[in-house]
N, C-alpha and C. Protein backbone atom coordinates (compact mmCIF):
# COMPACT_ATOMS: atom_id res chain seq x y z
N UNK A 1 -19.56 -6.91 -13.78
CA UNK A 1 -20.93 -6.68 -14.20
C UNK A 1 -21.37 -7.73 -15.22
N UNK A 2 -20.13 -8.54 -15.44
CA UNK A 2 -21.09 -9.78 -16.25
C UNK A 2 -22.20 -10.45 -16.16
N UNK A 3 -22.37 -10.62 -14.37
CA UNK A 3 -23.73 -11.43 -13.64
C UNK A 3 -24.79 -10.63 -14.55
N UNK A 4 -25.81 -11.34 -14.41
CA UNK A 4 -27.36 -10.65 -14.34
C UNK A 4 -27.58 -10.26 -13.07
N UNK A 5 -26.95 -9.65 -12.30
CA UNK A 5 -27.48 -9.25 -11.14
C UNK A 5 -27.27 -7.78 -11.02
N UNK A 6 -27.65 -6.83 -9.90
CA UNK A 6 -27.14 -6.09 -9.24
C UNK A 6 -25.87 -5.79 -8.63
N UNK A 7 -25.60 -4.87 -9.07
CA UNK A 7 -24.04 -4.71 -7.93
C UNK A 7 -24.42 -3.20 -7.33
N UNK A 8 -23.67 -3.69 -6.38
CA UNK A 8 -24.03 -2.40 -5.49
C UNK A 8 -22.31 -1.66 -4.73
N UNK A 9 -22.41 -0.90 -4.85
CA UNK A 9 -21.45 -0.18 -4.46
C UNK A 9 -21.53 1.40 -3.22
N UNK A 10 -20.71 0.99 -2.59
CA UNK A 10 -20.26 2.06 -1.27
C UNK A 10 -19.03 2.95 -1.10
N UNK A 11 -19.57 4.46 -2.11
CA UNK A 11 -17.93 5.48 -1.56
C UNK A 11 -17.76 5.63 -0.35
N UNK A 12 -16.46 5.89 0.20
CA UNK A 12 -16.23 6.52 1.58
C UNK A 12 -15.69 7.98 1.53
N UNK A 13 -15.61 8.59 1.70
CA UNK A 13 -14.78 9.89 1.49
C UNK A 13 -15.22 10.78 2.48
N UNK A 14 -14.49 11.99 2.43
CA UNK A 14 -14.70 13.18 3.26
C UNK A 14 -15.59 14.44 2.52
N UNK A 15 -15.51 14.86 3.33
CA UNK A 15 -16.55 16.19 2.29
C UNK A 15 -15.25 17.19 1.77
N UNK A 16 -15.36 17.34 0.50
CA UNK A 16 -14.77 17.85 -0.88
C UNK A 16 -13.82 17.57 -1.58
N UNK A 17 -14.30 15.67 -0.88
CA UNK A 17 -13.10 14.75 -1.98
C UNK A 17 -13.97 14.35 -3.09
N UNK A 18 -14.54 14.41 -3.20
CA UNK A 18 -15.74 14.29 -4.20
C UNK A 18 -16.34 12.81 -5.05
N UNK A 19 -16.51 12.57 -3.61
CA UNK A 19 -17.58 11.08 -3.68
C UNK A 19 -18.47 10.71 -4.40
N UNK A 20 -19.50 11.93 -4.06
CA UNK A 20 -20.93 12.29 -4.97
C UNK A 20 -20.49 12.55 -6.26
N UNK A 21 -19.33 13.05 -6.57
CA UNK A 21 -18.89 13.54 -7.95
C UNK A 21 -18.90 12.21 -8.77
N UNK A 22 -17.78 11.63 -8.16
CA UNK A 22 -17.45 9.92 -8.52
C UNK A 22 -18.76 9.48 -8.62
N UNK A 23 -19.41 8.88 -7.73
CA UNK A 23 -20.64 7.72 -7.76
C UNK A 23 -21.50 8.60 -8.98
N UNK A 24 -21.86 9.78 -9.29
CA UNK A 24 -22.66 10.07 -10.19
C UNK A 24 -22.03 10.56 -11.48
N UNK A 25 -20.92 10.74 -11.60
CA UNK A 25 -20.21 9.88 -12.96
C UNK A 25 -19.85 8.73 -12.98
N UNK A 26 -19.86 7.73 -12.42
CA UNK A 26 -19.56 6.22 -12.55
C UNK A 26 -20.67 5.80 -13.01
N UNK A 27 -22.24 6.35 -12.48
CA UNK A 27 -23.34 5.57 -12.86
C UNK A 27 -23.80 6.57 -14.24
N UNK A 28 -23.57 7.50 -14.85
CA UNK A 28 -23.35 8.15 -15.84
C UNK A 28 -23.13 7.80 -17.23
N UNK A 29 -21.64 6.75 -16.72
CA UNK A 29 -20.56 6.41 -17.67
C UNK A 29 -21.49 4.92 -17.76
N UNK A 30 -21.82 3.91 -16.87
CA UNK A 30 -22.31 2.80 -16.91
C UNK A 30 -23.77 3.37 -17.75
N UNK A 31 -24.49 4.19 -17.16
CA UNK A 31 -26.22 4.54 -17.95
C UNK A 31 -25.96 3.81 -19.42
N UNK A 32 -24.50 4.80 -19.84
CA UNK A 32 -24.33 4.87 -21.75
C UNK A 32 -23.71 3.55 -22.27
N UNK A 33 -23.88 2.49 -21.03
CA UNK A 33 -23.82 1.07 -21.92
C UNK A 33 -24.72 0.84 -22.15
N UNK A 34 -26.07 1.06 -21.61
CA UNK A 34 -27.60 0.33 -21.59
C UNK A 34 -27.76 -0.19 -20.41
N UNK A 35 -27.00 -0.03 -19.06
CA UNK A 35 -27.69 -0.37 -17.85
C UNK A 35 -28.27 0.41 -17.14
N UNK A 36 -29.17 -0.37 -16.60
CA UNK A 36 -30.25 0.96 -15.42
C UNK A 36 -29.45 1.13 -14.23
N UNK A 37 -29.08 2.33 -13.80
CA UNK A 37 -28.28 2.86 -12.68
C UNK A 37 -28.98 3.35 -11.23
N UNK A 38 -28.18 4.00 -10.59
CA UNK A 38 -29.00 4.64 -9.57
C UNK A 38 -27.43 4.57 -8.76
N UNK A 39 -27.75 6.17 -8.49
CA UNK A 39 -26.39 7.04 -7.92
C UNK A 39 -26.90 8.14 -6.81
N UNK A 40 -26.29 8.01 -5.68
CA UNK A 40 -27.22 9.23 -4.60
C UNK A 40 -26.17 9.26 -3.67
N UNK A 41 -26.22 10.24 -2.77
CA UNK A 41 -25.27 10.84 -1.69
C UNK A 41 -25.91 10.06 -0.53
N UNK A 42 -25.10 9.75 0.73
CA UNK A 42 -26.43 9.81 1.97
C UNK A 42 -26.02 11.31 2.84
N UNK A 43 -26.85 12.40 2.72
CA UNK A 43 -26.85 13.46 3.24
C UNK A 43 -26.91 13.32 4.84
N UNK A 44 -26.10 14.12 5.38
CA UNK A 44 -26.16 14.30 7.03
C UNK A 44 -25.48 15.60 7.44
N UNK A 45 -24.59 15.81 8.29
CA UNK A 45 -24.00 17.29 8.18
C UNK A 45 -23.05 17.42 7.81
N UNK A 46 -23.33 17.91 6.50
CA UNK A 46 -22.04 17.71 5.09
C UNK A 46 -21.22 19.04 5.63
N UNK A 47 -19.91 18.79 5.85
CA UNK A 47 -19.20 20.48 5.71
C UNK A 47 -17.77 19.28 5.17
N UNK A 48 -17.04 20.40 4.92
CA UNK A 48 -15.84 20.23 4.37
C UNK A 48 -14.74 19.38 4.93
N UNK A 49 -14.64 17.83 5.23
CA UNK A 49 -13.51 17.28 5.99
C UNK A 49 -13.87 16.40 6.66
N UNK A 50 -15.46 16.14 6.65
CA UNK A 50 -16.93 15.44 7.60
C UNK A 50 -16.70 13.83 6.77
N UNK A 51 -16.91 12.61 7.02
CA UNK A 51 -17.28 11.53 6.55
C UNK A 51 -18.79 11.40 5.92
N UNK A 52 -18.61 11.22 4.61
CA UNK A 52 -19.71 11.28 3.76
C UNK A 52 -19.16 9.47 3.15
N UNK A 53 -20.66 9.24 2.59
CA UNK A 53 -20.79 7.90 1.92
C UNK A 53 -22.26 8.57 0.55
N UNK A 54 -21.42 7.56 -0.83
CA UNK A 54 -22.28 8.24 -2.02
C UNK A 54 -22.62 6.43 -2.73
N UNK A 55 -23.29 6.13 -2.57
CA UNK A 55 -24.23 4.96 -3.48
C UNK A 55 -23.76 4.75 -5.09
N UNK A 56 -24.00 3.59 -5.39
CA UNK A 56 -24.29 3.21 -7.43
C UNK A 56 -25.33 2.16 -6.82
N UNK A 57 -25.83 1.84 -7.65
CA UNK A 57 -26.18 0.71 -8.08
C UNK A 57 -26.45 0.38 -9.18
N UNK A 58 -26.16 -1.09 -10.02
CA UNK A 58 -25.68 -0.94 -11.90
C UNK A 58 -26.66 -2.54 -11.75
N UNK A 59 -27.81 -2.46 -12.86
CA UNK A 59 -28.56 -3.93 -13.18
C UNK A 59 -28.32 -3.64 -14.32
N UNK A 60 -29.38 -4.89 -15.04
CA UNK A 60 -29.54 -5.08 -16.25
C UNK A 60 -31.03 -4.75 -16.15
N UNK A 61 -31.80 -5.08 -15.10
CA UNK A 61 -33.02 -4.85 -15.25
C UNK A 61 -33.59 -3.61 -14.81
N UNK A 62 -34.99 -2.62 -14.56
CA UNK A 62 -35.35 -1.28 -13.23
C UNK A 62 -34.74 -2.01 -12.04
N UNK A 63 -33.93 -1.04 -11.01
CA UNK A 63 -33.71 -1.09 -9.92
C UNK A 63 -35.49 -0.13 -9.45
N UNK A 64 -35.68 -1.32 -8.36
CA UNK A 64 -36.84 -1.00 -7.71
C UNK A 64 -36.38 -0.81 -5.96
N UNK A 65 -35.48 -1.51 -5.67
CA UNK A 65 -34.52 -0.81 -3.91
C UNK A 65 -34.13 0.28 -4.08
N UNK A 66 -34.96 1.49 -3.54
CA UNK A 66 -34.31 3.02 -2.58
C UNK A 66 -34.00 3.05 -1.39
N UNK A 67 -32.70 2.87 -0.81
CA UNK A 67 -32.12 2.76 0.33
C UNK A 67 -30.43 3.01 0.24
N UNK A 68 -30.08 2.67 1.47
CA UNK A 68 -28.47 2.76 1.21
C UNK A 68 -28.12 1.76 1.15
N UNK A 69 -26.82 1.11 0.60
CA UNK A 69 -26.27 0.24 0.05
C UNK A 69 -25.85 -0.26 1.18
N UNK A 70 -25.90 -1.64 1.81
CA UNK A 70 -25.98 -2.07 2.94
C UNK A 70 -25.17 -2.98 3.26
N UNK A 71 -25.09 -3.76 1.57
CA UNK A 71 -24.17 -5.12 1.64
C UNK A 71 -23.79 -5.07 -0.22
N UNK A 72 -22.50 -4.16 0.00
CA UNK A 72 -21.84 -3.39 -1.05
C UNK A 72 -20.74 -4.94 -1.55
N UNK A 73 -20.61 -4.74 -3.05
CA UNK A 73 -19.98 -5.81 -3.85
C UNK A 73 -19.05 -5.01 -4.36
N UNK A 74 -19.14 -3.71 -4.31
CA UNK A 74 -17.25 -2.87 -4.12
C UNK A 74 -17.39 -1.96 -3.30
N UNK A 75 -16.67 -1.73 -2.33
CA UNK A 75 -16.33 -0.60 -1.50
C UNK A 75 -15.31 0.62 -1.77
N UNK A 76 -15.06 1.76 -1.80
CA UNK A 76 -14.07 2.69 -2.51
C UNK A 76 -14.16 3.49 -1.57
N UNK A 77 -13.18 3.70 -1.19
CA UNK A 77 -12.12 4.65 0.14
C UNK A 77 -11.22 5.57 -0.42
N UNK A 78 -11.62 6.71 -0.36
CA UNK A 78 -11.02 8.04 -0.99
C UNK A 78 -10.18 8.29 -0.19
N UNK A 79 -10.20 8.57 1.71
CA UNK A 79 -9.70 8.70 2.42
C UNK A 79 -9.22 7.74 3.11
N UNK A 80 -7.83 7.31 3.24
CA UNK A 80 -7.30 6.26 4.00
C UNK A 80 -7.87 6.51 5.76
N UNK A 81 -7.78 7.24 6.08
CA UNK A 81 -8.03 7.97 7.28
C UNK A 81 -9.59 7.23 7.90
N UNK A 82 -10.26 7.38 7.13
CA UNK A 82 -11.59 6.73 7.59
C UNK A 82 -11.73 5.59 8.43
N UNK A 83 -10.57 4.42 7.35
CA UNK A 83 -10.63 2.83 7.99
C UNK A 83 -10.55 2.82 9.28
N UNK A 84 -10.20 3.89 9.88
CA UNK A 84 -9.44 4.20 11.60
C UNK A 84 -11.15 4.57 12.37
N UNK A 85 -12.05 5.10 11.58
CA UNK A 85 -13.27 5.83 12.08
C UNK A 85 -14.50 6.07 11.91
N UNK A 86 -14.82 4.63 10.63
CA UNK A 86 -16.13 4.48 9.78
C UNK A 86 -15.79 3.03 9.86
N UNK A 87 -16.81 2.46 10.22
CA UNK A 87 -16.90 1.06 9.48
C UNK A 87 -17.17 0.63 7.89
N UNK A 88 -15.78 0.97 7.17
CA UNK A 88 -16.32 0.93 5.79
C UNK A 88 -16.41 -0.11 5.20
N UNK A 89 -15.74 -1.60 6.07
CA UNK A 89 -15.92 -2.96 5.41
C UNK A 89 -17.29 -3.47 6.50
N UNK A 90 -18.15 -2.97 6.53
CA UNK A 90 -19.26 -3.26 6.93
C UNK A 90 -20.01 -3.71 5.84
N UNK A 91 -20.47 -5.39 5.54
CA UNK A 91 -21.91 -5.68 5.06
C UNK A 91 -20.98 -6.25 3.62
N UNK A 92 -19.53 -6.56 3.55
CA UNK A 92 -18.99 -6.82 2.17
C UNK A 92 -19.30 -8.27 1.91
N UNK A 93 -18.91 -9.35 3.37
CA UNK A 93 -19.16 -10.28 3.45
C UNK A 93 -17.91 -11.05 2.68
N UNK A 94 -17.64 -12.46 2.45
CA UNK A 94 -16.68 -12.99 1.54
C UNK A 94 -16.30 -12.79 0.24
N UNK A 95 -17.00 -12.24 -0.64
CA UNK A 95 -17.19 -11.85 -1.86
C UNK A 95 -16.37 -10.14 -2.35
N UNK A 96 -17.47 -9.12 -1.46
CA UNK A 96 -16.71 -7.73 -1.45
C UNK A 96 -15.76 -8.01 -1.86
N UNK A 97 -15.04 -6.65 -2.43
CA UNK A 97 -13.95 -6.23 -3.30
C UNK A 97 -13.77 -4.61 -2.59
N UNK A 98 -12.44 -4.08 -2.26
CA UNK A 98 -12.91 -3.01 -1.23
C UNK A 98 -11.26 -1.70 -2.13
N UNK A 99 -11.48 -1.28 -2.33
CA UNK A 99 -10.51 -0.36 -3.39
C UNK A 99 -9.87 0.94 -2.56
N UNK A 100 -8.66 1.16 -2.03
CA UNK A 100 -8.35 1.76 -1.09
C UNK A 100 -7.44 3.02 -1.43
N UNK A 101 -7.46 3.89 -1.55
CA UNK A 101 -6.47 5.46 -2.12
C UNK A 101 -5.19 5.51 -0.61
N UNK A 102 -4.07 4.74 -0.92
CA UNK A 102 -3.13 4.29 -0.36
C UNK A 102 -1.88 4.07 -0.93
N UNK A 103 -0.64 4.56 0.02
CA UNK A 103 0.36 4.49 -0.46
C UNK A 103 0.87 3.00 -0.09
N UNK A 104 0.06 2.15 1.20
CA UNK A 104 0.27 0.77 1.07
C UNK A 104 0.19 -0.31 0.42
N UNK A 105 1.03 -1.11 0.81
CA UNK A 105 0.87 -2.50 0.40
C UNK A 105 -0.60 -3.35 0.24
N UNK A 106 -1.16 -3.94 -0.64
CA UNK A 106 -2.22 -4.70 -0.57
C UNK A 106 -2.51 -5.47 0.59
N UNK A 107 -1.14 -6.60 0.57
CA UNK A 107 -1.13 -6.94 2.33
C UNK A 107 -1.53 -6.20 3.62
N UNK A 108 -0.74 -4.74 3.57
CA UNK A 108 -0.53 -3.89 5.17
C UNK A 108 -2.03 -3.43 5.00
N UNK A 109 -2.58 -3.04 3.78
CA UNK A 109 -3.94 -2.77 4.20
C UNK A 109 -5.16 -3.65 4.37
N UNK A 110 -5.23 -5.03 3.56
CA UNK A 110 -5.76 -5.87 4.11
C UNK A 110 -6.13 -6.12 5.68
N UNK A 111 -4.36 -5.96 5.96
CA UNK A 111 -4.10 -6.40 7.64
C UNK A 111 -5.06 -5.01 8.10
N UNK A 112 -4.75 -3.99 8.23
CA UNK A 112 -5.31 -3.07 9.03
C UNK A 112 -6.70 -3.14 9.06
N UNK A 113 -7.71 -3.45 7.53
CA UNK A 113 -8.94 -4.01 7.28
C UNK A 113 -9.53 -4.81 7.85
N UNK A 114 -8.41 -5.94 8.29
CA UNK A 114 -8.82 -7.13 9.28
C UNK A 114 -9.89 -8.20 8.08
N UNK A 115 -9.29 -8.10 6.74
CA UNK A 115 -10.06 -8.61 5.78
C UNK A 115 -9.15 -9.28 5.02
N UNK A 116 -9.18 -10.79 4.02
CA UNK A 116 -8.48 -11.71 3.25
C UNK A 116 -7.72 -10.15 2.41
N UNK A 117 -6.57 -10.58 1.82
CA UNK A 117 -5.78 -9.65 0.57
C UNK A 117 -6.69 -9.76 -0.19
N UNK A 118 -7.24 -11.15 -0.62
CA UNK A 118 -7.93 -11.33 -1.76
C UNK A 118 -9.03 -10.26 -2.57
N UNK A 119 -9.33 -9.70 -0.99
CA UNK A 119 -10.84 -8.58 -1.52
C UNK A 119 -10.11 -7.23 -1.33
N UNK A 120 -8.89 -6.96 -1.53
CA UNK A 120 -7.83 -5.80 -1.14
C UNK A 120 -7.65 -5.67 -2.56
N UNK A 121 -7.78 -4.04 -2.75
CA UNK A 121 -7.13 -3.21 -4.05
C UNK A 121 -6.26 -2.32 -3.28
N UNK A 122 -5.64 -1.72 -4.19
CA UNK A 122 -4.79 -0.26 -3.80
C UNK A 122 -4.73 0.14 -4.57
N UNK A 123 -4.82 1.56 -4.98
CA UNK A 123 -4.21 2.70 -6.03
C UNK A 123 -3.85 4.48 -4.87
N UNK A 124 -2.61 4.88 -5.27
CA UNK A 124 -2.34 5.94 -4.62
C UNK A 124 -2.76 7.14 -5.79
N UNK A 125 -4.43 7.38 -5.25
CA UNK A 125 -5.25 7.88 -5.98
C UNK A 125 -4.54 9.37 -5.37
N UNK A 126 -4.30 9.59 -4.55
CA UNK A 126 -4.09 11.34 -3.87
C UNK A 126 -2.53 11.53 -5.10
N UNK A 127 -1.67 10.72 -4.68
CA UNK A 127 -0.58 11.34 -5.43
C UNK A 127 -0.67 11.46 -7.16
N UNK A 128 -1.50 10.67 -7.72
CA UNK A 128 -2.05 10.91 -8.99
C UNK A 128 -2.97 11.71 -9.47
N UNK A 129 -3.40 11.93 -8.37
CA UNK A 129 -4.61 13.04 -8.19
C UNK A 129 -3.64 14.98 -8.29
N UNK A 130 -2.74 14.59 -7.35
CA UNK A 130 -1.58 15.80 -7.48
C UNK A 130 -1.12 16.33 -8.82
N UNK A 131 -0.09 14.70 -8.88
CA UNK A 131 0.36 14.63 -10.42
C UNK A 131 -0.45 15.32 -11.95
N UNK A 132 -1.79 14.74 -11.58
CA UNK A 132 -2.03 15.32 -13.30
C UNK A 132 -3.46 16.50 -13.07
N UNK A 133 -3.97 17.04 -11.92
CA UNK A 133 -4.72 17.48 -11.42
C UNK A 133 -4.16 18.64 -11.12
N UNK A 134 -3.00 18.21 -10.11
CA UNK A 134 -2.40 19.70 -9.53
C UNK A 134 -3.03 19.81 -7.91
N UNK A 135 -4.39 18.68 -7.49
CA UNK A 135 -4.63 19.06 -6.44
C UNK A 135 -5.18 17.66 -5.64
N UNK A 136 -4.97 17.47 -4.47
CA UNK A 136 -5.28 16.10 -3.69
C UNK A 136 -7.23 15.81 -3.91
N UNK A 137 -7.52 16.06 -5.13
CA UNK A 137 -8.74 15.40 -4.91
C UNK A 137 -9.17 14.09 -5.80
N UNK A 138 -8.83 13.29 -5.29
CA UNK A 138 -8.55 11.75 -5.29
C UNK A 138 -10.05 10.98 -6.20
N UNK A 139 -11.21 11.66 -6.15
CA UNK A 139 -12.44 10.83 -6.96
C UNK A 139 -12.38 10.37 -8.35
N UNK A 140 -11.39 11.40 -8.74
CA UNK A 140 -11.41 11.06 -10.67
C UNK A 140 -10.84 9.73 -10.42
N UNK A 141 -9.27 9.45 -9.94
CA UNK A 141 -8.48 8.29 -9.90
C UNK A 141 -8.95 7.05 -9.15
N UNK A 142 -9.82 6.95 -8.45
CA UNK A 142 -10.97 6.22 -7.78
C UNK A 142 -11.93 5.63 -8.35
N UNK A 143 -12.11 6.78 -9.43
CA UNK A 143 -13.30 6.12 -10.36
C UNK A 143 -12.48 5.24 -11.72
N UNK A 144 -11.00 5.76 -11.82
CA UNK A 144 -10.66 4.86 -12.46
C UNK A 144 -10.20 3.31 -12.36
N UNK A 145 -9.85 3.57 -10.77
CA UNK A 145 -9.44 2.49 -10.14
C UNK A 145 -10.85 1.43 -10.12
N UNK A 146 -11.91 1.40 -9.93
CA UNK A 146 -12.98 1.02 -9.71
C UNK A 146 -13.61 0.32 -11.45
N UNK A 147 -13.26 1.13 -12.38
CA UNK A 147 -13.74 0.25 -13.39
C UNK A 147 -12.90 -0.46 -13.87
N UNK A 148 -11.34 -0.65 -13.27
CA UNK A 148 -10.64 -1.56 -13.40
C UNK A 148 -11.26 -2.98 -12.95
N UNK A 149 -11.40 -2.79 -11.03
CA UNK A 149 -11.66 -3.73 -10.40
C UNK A 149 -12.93 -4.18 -11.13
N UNK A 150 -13.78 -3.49 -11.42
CA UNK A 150 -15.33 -4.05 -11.81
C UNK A 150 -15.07 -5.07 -12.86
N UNK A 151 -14.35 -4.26 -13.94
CA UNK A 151 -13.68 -5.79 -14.99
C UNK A 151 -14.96 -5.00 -16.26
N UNK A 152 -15.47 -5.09 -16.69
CA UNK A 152 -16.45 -4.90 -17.48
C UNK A 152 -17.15 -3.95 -18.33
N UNK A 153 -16.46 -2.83 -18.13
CA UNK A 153 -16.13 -1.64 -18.75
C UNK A 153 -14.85 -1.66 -19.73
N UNK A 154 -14.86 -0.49 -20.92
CA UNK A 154 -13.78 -0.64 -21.86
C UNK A 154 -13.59 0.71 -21.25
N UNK A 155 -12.06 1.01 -21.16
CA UNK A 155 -11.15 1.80 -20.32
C UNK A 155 -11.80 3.29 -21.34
N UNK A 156 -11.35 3.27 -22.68
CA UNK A 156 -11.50 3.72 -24.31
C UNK A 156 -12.76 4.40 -24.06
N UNK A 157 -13.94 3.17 -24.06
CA UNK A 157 -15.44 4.05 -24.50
C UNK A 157 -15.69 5.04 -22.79
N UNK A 158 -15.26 4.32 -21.76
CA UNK A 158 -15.19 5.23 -20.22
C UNK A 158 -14.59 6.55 -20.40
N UNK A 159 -13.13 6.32 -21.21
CA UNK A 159 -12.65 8.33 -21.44
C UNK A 159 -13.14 9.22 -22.28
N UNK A 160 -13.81 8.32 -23.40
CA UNK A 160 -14.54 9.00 -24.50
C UNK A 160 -15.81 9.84 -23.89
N UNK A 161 -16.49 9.33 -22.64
CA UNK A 161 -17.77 9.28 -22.46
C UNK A 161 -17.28 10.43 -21.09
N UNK A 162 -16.17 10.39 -20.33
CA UNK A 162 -15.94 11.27 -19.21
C UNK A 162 -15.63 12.38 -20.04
N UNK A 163 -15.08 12.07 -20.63
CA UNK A 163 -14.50 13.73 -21.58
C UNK A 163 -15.80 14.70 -22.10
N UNK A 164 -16.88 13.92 -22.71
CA UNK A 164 -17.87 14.65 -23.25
C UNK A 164 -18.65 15.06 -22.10
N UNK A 165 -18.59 14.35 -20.78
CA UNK A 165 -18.98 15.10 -19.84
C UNK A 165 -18.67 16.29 -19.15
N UNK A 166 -17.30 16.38 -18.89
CA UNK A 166 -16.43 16.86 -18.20
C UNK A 166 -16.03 18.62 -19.15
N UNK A 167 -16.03 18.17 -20.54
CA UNK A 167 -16.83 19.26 -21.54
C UNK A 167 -17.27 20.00 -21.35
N UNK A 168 -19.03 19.41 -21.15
CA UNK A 168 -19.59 20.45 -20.70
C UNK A 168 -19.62 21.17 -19.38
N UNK A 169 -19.18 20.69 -18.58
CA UNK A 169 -18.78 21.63 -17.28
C UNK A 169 -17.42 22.42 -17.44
N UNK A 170 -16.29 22.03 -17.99
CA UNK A 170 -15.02 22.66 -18.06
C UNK A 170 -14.61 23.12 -19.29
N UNK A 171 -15.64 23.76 -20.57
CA UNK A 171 -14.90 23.51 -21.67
C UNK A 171 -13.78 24.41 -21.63
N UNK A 172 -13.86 25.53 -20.85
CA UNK A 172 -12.93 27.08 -21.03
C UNK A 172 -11.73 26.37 -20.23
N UNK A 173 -11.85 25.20 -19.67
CA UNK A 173 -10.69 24.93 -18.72
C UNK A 173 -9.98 23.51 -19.41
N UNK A 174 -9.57 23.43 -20.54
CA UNK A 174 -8.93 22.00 -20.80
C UNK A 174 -7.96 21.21 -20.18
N UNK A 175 -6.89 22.03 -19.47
CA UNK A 175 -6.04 21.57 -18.60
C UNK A 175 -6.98 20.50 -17.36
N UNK A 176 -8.23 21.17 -17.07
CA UNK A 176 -8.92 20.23 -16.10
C UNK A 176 -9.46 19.07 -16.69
N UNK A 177 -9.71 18.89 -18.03
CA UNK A 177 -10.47 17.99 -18.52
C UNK A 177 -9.08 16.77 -18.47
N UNK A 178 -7.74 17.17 -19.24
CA UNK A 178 -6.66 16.21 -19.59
C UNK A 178 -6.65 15.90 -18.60
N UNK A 179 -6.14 16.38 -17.37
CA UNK A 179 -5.51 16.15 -16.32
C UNK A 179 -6.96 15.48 -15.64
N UNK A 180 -7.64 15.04 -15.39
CA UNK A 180 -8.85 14.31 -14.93
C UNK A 180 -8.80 12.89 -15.79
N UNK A 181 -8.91 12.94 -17.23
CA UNK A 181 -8.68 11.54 -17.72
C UNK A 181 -7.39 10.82 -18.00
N UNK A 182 -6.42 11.92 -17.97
CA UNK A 182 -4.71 11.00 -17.28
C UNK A 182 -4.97 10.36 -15.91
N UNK A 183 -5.54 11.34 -15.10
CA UNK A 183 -5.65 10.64 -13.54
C UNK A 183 -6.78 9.19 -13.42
N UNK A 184 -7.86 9.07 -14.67
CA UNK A 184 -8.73 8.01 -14.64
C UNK A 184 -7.61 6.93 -14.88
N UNK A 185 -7.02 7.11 -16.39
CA UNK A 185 -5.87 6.38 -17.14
C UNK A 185 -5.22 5.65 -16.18
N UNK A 186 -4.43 6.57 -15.44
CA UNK A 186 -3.47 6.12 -14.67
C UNK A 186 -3.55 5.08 -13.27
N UNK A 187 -4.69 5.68 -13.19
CA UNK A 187 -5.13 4.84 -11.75
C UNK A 187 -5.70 3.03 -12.14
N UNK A 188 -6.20 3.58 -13.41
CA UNK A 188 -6.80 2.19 -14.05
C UNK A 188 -5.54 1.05 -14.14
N UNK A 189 -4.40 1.66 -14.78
CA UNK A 189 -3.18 1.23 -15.23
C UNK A 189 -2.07 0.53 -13.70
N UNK A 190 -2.75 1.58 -12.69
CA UNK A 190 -1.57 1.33 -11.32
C UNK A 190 -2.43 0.42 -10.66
N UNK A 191 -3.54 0.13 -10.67
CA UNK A 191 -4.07 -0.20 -9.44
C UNK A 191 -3.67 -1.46 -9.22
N UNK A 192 -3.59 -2.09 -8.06
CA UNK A 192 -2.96 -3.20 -7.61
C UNK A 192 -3.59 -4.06 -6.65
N UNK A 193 -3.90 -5.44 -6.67
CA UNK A 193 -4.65 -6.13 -5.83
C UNK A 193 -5.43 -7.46 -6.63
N UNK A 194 -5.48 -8.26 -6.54
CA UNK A 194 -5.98 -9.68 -6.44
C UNK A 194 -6.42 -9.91 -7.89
């Protein structure tokens, strides 16, 4: 996010891996630097296990484009499963950066991507998601993996700022709050790729 530009970003996920959750705390956590955001689902027939896609987009200046993100500068794959049944490296072009919740190699998934390593991440967001969660839902560790790759975020003011969120939805539940910013932590810390 150093450019003066736009970046635009494309979740992939299934329905109640929590895509929409991610993309609208990612653009949340970015709002409280001083950038203008814009975070949205693309709705279709959402049920539980269905291929869903959830939007950011992060300027410096008003975002004035309402649409879907078409030609995405990070891509984030909750579900490995998809690459087999969504075109999710659609529109990345040479540049894209594409962040994958995988127990593979940067290489083996590149290869299966049919895309350079270079624009290849990995983090095994599900088993960290287990680990400090207790349950395979992979968006917290996704979203940590992602402000790794972005580069431009401080890891610090990101947990400070998820926690006071995450607060107010869970305060009676703290075990959900820790275990959500270990899984940001961690994913930030594992992720692997170029």
């Amino acid at each position: 996010m150093a450019e003066k530009k736009m970046i635009e970003i494309r979740w992939h996920g299934r329905g109640g891996q929590g895509a929409k959750t991610a993309a609208l705390l990612f653009a949340e956590t970015v709002l409280a630097t001083g950038k203008y955001v814009q975070a949205f689902p693309e709705y279709g027939p959402e049920r539980m296990g269905a291929p869903v896609q959830s939007f950011d987009r992060i300027s410096d200046s008003p975002i004035t484009v309402h649409c879907a993100v078409t030609e995405p500068d990070f891509v984030v794959i909750l579900d490995p499963s998809l690459m087999d049944s969504v075109p999710v490296t659609d529109g990345i072009g040479g540049k894209g950066k594409v962040i994958v919740n995988t127990s593979f190699s940067v290489e083996d998934t590149a290869k299966h991507l049919g895309i350079p390593s270079s624009q290849v991440y990995v983090v095994n967001a599900s088993q960290i998601a287990v680990e400090t969660i207790g349950m395979n839902i992979p968006n917290t560790p996704m979203f940590g993996a992602l402000v790794k790759v972005v580069g431009d975020l401080n890891l610090e003011s990101v947990l400070d700022d998820t926690k006071k969120k995450l607060e107010l939805k869970f305060r009676h539940k703290p075990q959900v709050i820790e275990g959500n910013l270990q899984s940001i932590r961690r994913a930030f810390n594992e992720v692997q790729g170029a």
